[in-house]
PDB file of N, CA and C in Angstrom:
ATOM      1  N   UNK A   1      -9.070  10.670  25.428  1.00  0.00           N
ATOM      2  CA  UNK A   1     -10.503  10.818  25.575  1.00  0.00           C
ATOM      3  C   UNK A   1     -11.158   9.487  25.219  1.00  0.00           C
ATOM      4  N   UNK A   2     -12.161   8.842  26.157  1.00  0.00           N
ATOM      5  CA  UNK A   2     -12.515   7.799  26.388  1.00  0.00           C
ATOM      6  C   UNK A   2     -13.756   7.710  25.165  1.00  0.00           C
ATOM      7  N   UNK A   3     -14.489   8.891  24.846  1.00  0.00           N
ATOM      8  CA  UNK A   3     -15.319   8.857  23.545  1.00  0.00           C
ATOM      9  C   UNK A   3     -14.825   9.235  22.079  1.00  0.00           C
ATOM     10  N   UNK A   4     -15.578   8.933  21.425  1.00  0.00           N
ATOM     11  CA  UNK A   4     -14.538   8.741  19.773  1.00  0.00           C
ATOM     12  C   UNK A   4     -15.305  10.462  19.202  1.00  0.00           C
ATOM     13  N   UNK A   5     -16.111  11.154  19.862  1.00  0.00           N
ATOM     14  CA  UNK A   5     -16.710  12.478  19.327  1.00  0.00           C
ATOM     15  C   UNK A   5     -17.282  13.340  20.014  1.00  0.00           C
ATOM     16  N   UNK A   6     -16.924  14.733  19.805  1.00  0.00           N
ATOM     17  CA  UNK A   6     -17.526  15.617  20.573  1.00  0.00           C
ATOM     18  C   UNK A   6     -18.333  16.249  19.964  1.00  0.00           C
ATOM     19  N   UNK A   7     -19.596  17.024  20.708  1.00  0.00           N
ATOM     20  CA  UNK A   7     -20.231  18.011  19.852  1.00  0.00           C
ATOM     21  C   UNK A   7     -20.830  18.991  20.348  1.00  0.00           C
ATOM     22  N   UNK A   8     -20.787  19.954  19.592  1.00  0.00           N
ATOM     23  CA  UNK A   8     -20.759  21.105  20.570  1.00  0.00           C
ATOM     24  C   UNK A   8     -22.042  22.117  19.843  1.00  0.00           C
ATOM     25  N   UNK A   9     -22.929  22.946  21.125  1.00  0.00           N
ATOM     26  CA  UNK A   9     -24.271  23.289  20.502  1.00  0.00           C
ATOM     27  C   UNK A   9     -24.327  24.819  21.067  1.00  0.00           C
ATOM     28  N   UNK A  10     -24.111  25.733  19.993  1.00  0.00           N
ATOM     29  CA  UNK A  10     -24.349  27.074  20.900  1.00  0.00           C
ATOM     30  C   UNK A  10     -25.395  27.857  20.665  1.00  0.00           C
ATOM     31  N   UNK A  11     -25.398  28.809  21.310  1.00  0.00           N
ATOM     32  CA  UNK A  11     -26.843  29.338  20.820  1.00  0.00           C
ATOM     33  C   UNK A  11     -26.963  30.485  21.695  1.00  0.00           C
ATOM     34  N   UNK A  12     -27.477  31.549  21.180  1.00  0.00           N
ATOM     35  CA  UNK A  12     -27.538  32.719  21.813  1.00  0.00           C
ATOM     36  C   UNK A  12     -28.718  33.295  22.512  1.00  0.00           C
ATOM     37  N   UNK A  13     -29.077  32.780  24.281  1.00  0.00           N
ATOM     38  CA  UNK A  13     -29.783  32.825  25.091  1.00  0.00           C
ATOM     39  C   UNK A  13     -29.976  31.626  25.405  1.00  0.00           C
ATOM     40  N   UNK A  14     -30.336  31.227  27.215  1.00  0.00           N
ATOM     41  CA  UNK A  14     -30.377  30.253  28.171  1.00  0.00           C
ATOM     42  C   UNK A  14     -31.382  29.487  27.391  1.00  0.00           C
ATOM     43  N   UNK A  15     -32.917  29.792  26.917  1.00  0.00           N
ATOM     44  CA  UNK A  15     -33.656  28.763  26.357  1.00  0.00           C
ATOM     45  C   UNK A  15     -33.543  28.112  25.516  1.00  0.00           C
ATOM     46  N   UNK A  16     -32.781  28.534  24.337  1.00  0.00           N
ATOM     47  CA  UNK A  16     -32.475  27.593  23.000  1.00  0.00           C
ATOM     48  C   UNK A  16     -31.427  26.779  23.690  1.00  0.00           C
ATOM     49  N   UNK A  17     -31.022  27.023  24.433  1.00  0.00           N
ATOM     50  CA  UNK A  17     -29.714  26.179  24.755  1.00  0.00           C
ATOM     51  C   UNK A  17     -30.480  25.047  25.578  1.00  0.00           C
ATOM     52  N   UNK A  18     -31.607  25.394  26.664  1.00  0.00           N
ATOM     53  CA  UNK A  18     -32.085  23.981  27.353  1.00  0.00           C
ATOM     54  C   UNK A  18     -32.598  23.387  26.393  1.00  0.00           C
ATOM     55  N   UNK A  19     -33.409  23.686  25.380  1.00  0.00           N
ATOM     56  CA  UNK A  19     -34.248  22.611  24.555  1.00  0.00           C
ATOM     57  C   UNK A  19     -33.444  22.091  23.782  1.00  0.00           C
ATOM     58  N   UNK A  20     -31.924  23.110  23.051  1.00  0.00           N
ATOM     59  CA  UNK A  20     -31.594  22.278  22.665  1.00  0.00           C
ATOM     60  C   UNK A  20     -30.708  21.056  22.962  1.00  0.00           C
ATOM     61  N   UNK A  21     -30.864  21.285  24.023  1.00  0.00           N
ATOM     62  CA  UNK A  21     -29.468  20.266  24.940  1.00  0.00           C
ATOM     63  C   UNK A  21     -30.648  19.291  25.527  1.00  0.00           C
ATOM     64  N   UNK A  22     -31.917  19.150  25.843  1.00  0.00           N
ATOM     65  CA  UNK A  22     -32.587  18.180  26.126  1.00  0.00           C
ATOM     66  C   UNK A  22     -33.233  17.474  25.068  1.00  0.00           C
ATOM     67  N   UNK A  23     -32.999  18.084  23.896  1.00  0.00           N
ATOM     68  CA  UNK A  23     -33.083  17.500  22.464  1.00  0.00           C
ATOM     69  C   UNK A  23     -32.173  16.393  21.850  1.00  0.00           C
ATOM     70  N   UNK A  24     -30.471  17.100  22.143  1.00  0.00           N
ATOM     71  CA  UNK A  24     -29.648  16.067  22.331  1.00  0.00           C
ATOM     72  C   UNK A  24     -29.785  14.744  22.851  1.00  0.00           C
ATOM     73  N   UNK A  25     -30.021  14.990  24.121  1.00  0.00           N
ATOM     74  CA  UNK A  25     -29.610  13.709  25.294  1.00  0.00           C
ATOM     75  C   UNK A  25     -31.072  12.733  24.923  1.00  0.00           C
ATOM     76  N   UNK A  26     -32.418  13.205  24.404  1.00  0.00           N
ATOM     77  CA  UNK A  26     -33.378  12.286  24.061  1.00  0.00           C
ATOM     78  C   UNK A  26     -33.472  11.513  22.708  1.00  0.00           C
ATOM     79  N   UNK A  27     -32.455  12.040  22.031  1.00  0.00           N
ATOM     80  CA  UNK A  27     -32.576  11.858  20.502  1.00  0.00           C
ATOM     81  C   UNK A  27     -31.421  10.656  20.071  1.00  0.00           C
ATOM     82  N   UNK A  28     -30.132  10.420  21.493  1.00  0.00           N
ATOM     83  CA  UNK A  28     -29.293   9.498  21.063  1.00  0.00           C
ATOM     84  C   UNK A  28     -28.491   9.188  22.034  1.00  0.00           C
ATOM     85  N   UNK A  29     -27.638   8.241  21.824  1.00  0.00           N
ATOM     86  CA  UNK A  29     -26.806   8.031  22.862  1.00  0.00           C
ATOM     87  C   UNK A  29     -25.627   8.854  23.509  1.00  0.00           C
ATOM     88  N   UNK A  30     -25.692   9.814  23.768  1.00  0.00           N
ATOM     89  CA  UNK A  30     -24.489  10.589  24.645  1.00  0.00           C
ATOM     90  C   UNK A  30     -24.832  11.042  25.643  1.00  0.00           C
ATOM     91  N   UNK A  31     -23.616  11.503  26.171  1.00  0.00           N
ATOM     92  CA  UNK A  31     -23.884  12.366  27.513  1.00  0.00           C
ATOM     93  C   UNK A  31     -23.262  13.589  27.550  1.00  0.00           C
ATOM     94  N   UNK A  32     -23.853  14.803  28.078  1.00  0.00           N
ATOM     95  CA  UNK A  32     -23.380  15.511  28.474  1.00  0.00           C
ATOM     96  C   UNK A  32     -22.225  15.710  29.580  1.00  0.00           C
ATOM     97  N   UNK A  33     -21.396  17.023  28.772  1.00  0.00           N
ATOM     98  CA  UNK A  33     -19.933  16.924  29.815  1.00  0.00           C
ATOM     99  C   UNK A  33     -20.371  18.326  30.528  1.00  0.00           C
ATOM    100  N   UNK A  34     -20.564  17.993  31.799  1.00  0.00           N
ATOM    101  CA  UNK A  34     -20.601  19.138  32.630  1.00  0.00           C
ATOM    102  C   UNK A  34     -21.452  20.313  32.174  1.00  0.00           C
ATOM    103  N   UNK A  35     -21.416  21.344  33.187  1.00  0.00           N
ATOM    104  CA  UNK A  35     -22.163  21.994  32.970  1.00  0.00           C
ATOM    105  C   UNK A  35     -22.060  22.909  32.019  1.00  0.00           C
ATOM    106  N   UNK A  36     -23.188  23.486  31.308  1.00  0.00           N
ATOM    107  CA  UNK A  36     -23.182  24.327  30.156  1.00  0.00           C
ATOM    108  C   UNK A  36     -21.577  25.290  30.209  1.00  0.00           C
ATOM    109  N   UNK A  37     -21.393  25.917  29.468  1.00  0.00           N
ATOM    110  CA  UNK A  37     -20.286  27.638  29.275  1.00  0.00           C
ATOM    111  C   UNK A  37     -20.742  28.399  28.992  1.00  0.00           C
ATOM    112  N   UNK A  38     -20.762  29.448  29.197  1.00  0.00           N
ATOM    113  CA  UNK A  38     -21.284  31.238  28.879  1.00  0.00           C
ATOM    114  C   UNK A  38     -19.831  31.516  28.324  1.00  0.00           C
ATOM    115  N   UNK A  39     -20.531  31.716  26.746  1.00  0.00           N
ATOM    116  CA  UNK A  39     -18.672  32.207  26.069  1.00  0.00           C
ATOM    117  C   UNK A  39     -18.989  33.859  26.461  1.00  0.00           C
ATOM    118  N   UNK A  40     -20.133  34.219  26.180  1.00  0.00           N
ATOM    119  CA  UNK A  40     -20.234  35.898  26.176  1.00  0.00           C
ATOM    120  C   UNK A  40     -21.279  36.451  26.697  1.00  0.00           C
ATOM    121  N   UNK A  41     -21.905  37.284  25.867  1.00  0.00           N
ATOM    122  CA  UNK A  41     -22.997  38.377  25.990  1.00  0.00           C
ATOM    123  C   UNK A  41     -24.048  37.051  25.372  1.00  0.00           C
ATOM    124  N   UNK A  42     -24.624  36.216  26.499  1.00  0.00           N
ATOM    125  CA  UNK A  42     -25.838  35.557  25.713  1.00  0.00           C
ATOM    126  C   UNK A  42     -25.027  34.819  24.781  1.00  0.00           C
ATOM    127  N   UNK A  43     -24.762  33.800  24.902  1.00  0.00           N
ATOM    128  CA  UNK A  43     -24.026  33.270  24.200  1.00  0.00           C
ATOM    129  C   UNK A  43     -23.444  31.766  25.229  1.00  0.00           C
ATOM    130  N   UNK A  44     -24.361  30.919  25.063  1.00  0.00           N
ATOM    131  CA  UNK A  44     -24.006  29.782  26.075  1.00  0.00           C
ATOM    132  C   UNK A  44     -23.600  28.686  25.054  1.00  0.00           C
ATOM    133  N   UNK A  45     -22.778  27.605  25.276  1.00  0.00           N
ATOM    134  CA  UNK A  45     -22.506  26.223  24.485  1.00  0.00           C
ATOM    135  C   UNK A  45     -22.781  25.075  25.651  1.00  0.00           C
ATOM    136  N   UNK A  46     -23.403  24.102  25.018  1.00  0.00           N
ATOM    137  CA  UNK A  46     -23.323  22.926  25.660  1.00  0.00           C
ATOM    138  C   UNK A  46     -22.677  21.944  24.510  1.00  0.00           C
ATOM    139  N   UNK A  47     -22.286  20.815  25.590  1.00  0.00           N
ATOM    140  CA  UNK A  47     -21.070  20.011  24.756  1.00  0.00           C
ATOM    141  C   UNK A  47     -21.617  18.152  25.221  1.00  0.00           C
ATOM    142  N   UNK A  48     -21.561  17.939  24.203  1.00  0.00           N
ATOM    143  CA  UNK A  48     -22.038  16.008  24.491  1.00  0.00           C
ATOM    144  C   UNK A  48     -20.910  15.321  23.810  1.00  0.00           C
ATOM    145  N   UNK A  49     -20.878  14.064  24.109  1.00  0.00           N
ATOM    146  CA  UNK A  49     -19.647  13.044  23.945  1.00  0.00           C
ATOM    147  C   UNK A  49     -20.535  11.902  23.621  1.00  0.00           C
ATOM    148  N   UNK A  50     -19.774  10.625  22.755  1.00  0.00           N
ATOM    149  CA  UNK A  50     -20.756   9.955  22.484  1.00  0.00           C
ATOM    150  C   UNK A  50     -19.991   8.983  21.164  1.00  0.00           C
ATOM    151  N   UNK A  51     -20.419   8.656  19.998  1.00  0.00           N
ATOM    152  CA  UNK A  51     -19.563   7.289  19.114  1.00  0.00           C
ATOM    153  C   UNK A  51     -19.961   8.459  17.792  1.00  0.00           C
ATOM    154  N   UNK A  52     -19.573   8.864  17.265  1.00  0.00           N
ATOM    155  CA  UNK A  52     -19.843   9.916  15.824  1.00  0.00           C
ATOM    156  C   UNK A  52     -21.142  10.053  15.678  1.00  0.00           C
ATOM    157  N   UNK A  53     -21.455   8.371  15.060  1.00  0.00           N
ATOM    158  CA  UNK A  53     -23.013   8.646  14.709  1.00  0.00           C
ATOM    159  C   UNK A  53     -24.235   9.408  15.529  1.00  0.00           C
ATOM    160  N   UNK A  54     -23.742   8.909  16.674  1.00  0.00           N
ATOM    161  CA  UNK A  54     -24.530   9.494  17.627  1.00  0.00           C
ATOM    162  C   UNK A  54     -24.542  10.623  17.930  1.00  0.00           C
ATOM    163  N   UNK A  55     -23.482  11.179  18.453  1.00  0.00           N
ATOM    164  CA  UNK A  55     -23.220  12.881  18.335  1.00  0.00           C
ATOM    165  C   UNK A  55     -23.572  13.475  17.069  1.00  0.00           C
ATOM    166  N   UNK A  56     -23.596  13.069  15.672  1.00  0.00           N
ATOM    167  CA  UNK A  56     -23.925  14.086  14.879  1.00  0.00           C
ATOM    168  C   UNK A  56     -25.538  13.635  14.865  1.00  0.00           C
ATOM    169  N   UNK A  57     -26.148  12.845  14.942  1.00  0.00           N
ATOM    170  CA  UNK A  57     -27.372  12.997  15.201  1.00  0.00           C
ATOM    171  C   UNK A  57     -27.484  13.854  16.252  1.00  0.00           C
ATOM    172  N   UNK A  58     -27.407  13.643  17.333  1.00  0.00           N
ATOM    173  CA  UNK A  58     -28.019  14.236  18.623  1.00  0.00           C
ATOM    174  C   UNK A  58     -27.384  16.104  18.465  1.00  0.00           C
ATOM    175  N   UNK A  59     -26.649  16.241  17.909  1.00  0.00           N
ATOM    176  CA  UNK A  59     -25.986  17.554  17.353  1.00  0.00           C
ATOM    177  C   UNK A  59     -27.202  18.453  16.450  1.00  0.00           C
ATOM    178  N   UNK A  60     -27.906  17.197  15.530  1.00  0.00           N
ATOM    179  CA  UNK A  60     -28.690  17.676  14.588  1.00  0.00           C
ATOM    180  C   UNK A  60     -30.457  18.250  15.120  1.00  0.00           C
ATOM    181  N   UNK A  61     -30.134  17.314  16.152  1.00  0.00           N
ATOM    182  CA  UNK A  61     -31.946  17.135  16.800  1.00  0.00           C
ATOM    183  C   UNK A  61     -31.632  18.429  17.516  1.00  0.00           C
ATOM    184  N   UNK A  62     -30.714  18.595  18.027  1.00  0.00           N
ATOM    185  CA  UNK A  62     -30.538  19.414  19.135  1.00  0.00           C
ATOM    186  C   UNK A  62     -30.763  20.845  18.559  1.00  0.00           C
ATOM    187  N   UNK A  63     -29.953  20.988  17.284  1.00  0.00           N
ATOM    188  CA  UNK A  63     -30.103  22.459  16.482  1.00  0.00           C
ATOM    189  C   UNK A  63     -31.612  23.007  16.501  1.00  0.00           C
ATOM    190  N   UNK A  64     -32.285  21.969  15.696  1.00  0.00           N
ATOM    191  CA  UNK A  64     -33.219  21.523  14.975  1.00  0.00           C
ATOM    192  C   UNK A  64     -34.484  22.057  16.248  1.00  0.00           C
ATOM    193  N   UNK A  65     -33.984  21.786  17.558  1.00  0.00           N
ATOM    194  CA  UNK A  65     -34.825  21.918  18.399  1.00  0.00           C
ATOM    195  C   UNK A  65     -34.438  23.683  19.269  1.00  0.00           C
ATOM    196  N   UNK A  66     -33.260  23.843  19.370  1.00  0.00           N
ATOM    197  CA  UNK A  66     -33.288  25.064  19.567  1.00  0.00           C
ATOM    198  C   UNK A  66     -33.636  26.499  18.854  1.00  0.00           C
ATOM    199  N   UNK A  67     -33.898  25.894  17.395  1.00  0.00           N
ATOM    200  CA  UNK A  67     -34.257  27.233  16.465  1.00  0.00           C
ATOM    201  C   UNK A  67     -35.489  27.579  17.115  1.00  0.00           C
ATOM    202  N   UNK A  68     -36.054  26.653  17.485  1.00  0.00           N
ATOM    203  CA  UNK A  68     -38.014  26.804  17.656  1.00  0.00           C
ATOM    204  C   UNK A  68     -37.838  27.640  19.164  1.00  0.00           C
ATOM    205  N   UNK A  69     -36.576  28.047  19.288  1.00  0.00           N
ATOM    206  CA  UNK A  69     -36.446  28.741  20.608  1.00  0.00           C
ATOM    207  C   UNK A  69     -35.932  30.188  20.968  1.00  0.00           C
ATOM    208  N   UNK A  70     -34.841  30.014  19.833  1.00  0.00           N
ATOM    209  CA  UNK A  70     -33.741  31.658  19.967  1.00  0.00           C
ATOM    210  C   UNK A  70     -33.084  30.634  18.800  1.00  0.00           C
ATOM    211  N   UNK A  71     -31.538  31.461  18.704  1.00  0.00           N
ATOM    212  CA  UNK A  71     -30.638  31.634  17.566  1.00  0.00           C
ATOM    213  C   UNK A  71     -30.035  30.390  17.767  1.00  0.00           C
ATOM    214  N   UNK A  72     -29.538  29.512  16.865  1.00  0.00           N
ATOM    215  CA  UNK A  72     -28.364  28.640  17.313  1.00  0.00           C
ATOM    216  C   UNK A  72     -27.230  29.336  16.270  1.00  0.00           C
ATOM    217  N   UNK A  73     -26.229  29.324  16.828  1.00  0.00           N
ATOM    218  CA  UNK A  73     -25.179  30.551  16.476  1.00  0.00           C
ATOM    219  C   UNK A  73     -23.716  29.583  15.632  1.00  0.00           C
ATOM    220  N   UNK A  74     -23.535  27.919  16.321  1.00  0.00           N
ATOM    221  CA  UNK A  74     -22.700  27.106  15.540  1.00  0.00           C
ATOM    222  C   UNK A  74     -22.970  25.661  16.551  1.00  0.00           C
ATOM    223  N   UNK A  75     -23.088  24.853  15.358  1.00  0.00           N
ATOM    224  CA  UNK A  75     -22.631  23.143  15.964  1.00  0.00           C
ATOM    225  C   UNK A  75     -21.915  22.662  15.080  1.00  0.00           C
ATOM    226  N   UNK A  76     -21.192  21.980  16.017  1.00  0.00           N
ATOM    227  CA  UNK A  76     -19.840  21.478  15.433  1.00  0.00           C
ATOM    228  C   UNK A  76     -19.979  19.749  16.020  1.00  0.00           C
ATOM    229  N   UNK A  77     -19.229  18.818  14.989  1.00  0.00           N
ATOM    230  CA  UNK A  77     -18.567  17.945  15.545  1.00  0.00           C
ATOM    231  C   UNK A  77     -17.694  17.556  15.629  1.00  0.00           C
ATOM    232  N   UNK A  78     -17.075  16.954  15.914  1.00  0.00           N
ATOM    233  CA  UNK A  78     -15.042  16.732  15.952  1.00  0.00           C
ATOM    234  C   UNK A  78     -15.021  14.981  16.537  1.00  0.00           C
ATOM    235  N   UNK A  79     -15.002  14.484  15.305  1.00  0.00           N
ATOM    236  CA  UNK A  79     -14.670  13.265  15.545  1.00  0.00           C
ATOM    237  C   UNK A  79     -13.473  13.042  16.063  1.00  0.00           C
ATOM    238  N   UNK A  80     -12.776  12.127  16.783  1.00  0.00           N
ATOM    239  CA  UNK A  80     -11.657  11.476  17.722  1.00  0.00           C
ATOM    240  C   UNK A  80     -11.015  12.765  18.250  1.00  0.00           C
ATOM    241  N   UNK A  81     -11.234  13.644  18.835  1.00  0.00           N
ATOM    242  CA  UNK A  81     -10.649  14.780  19.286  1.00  0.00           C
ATOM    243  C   UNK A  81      -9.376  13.955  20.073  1.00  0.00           C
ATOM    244  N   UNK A  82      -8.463  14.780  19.813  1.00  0.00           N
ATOM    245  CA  UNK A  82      -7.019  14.435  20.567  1.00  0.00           C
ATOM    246  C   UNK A  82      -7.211  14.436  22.166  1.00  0.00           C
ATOM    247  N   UNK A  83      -6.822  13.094  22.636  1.00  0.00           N
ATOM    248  CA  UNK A  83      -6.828  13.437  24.061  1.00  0.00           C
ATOM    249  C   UNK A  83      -7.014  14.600  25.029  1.00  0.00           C
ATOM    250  N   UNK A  84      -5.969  15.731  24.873  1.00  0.00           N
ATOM    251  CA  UNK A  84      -5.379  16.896  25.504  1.00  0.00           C
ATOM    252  C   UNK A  84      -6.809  18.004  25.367  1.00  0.00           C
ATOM    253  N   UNK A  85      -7.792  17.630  24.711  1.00  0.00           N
ATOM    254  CA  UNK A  85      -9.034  18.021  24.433  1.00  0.00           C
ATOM    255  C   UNK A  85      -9.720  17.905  25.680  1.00  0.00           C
ATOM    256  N   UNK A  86      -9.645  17.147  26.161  1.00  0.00           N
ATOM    257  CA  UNK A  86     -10.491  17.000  27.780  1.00  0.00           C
ATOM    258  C   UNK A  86      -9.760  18.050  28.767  1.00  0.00           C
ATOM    259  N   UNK A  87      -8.783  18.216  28.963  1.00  0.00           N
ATOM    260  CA  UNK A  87      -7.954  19.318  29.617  1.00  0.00           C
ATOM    261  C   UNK A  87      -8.596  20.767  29.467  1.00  0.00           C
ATOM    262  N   UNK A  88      -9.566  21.222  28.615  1.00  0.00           N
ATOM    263  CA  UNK A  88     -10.299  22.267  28.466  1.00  0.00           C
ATOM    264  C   UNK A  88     -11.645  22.289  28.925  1.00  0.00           C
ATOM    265  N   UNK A  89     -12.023  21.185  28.778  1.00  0.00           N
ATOM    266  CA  UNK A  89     -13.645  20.566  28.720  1.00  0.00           C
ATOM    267  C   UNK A  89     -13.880  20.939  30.030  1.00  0.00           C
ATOM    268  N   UNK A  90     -15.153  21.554  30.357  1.00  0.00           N
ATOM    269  CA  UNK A  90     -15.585  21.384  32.097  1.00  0.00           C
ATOM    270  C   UNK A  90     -15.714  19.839  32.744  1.00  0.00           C
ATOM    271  N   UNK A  91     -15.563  19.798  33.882  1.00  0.00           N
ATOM    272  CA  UNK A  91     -15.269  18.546  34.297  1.00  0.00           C
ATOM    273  C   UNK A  91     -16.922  18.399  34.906  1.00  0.00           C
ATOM    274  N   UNK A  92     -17.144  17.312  34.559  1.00  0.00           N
ATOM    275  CA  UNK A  92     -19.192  17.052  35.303  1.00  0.00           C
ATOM    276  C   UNK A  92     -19.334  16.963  36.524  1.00  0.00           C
ATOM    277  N   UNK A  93     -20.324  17.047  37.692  1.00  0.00           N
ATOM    278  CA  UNK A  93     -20.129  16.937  38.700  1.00  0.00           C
ATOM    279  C   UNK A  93     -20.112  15.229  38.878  1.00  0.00           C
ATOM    280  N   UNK A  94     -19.168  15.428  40.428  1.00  0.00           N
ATOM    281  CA  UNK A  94     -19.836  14.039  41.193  1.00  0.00           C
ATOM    282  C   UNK A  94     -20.636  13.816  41.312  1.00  0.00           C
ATOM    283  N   UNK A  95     -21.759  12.349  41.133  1.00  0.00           N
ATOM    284  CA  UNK A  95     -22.946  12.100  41.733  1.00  0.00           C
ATOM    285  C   UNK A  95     -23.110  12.253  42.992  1.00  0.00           C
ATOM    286  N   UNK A  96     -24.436  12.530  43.093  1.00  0.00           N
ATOM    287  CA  UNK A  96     -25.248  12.840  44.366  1.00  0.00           C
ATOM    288  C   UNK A  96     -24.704  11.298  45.637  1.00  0.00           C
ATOM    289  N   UNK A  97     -24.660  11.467  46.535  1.00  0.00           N
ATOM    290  CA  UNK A  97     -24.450  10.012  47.581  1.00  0.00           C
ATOM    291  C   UNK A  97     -25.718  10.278  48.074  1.00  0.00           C
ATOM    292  N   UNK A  98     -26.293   8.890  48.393  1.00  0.00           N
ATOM    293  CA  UNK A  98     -27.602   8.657  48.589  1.00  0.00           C
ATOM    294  C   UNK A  98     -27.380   8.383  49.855  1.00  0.00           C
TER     295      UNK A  98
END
């Protein structure tokens, strides 16, 4: 895995999950990997990649911003995740061709 941290933001219902995932991506340097997951019943995770510092900030803004929305249910970070870690991860789309 080409980034040194993952972090992962769940939260139980579609809106805490957009604010808090557009909370992320404004608050620091990462990017999002693909598109959100539905683990369950209401129950979505989004996942960003990024250098530690950055992911646990953007991890933090992101919480921070989905409470003001619905539940956030767990964030996690996992510094240097083992390669074989991407093998699970959703893969992002191709860009658009202009």
């Amino acid at each position: 895995m080409a980034q040194s941290a993952l972090g992962l933001l769940e939260t139980r219902g579609l809106t805490a999950l957009v604010a808090g995932t557009d909370a992320m991506l404004k608050s620091a340097n990462v990017s999002l990997v693909g598109p959100m997951k539905q683990v369950g019943n209401a129950m979505v995770t989004s996942i960003v990649v990024g250098d530690v510092a950055a992911v646990k900030a953007a991890t933090e803004a992101g919480a921070a911003a989905a409470r003001a929305y619905g539940e956030v249910l767990t964030v996690q970070v996992i510094a240097r995740p083992h390669e074989d870690i991407a093998a699970i991860l959703p893969k992002a789309p191709a860009p658009a061709k202009k």
